[in-house]
Protein backbone atom coordinates (compact mmCIF):
# COMPACT_ATOMS: atom_id res chain seq x y z
CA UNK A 1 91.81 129.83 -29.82
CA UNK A 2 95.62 129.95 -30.91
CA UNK A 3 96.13 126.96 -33.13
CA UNK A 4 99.13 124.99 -33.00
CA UNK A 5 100.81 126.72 -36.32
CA UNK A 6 100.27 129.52 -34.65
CA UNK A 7 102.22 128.68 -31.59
CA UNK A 8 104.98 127.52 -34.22
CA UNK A 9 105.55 130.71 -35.74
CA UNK A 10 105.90 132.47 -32.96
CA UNK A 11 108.62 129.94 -31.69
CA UNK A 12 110.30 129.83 -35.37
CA UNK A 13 110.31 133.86 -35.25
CA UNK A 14 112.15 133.60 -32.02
CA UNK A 15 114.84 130.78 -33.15
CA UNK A 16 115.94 133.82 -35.49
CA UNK A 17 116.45 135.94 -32.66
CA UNK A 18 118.60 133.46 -30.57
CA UNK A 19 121.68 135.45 -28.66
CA UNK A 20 120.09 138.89 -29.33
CA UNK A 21 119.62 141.62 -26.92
CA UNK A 22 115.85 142.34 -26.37
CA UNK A 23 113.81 144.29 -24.01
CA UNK A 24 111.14 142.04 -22.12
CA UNK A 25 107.76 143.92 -21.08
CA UNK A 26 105.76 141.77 -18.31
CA UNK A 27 102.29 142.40 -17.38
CA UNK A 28 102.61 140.75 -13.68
CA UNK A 29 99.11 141.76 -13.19
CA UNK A 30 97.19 144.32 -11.53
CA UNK A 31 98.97 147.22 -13.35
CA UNK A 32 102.14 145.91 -12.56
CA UNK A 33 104.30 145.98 -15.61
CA UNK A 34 108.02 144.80 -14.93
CA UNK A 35 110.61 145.94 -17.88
CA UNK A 36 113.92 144.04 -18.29
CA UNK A 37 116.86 144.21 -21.08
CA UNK A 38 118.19 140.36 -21.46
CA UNK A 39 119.58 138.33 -23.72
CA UNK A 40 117.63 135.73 -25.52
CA UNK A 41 118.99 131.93 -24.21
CA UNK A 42 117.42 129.07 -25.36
CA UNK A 43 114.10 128.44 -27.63
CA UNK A 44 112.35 125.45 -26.59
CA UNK A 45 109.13 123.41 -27.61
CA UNK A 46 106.73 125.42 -25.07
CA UNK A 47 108.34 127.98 -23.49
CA UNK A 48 111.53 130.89 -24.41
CA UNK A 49 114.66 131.58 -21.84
CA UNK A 50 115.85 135.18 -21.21
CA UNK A 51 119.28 135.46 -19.53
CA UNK A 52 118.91 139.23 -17.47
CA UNK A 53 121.73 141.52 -17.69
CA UNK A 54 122.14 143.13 -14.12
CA UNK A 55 119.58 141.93 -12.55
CA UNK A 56 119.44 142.89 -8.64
CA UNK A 57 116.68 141.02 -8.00
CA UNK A 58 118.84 137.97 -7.88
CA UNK A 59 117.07 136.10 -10.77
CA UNK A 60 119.87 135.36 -13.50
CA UNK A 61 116.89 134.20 -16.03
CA UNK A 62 113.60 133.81 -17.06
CA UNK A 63 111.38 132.07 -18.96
CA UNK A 64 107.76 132.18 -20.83
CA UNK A 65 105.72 130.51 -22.74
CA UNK A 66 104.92 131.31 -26.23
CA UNK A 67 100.81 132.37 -25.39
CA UNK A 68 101.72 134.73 -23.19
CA UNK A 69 103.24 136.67 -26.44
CA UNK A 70 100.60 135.89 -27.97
CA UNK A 71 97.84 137.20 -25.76
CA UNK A 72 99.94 140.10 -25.36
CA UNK A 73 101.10 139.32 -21.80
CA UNK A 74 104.51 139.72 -22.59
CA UNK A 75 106.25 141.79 -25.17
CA UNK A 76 109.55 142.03 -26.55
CA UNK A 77 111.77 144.58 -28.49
CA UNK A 78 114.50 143.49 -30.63
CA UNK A 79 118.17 145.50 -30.48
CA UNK A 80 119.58 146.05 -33.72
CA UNK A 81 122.74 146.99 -32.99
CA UNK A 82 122.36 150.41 -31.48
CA UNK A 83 119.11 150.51 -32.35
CA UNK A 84 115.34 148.78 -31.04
CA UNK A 85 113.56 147.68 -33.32
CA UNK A 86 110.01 146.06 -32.59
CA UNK A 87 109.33 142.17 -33.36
């Protein structure tokens, strides 16, 4: 079971991130995996905002908690300038 620390680091690794572009990986279930370049908005006590760039699904942003990148149910790729690099 994820302890509370843990939870912290993950939301402290993400506070250095803050108004990055990343690439979000999203395991909607049932082999579904949605893939979405956004911005990183807002870090809060339980769960992350991503602002989606182009998105014409109509959603303008979404948001997760901090287990599901822990248990792997969401991923996310850090741009480095031109680059990705993988957090």
């Amino acid at each position: 079971m994820a302890t509370i620390n843990t939870l912290n680091q993950i939301r402290s690794s993400l506070e250095n991130h803050l108004g990055k572009t990343i690439l979000l990986s999203a395991d909607k279930g049932r082999k579904q995996i949605v893939t979405k370049k956004g911005v990183l908005e807002k870090v809060y006590p339980s769960i992350f905002v991503v602002r989606l760039d182009n998105e014409p699904s109509g959603f303008l942003r979404v948001s997760y908690s901090y287990s599901d990148l822990l248990t792997s149910t969401v991923k996310l790729k850090v741009y480095k300038k031109n680059n990705l690099s993988i957090t």
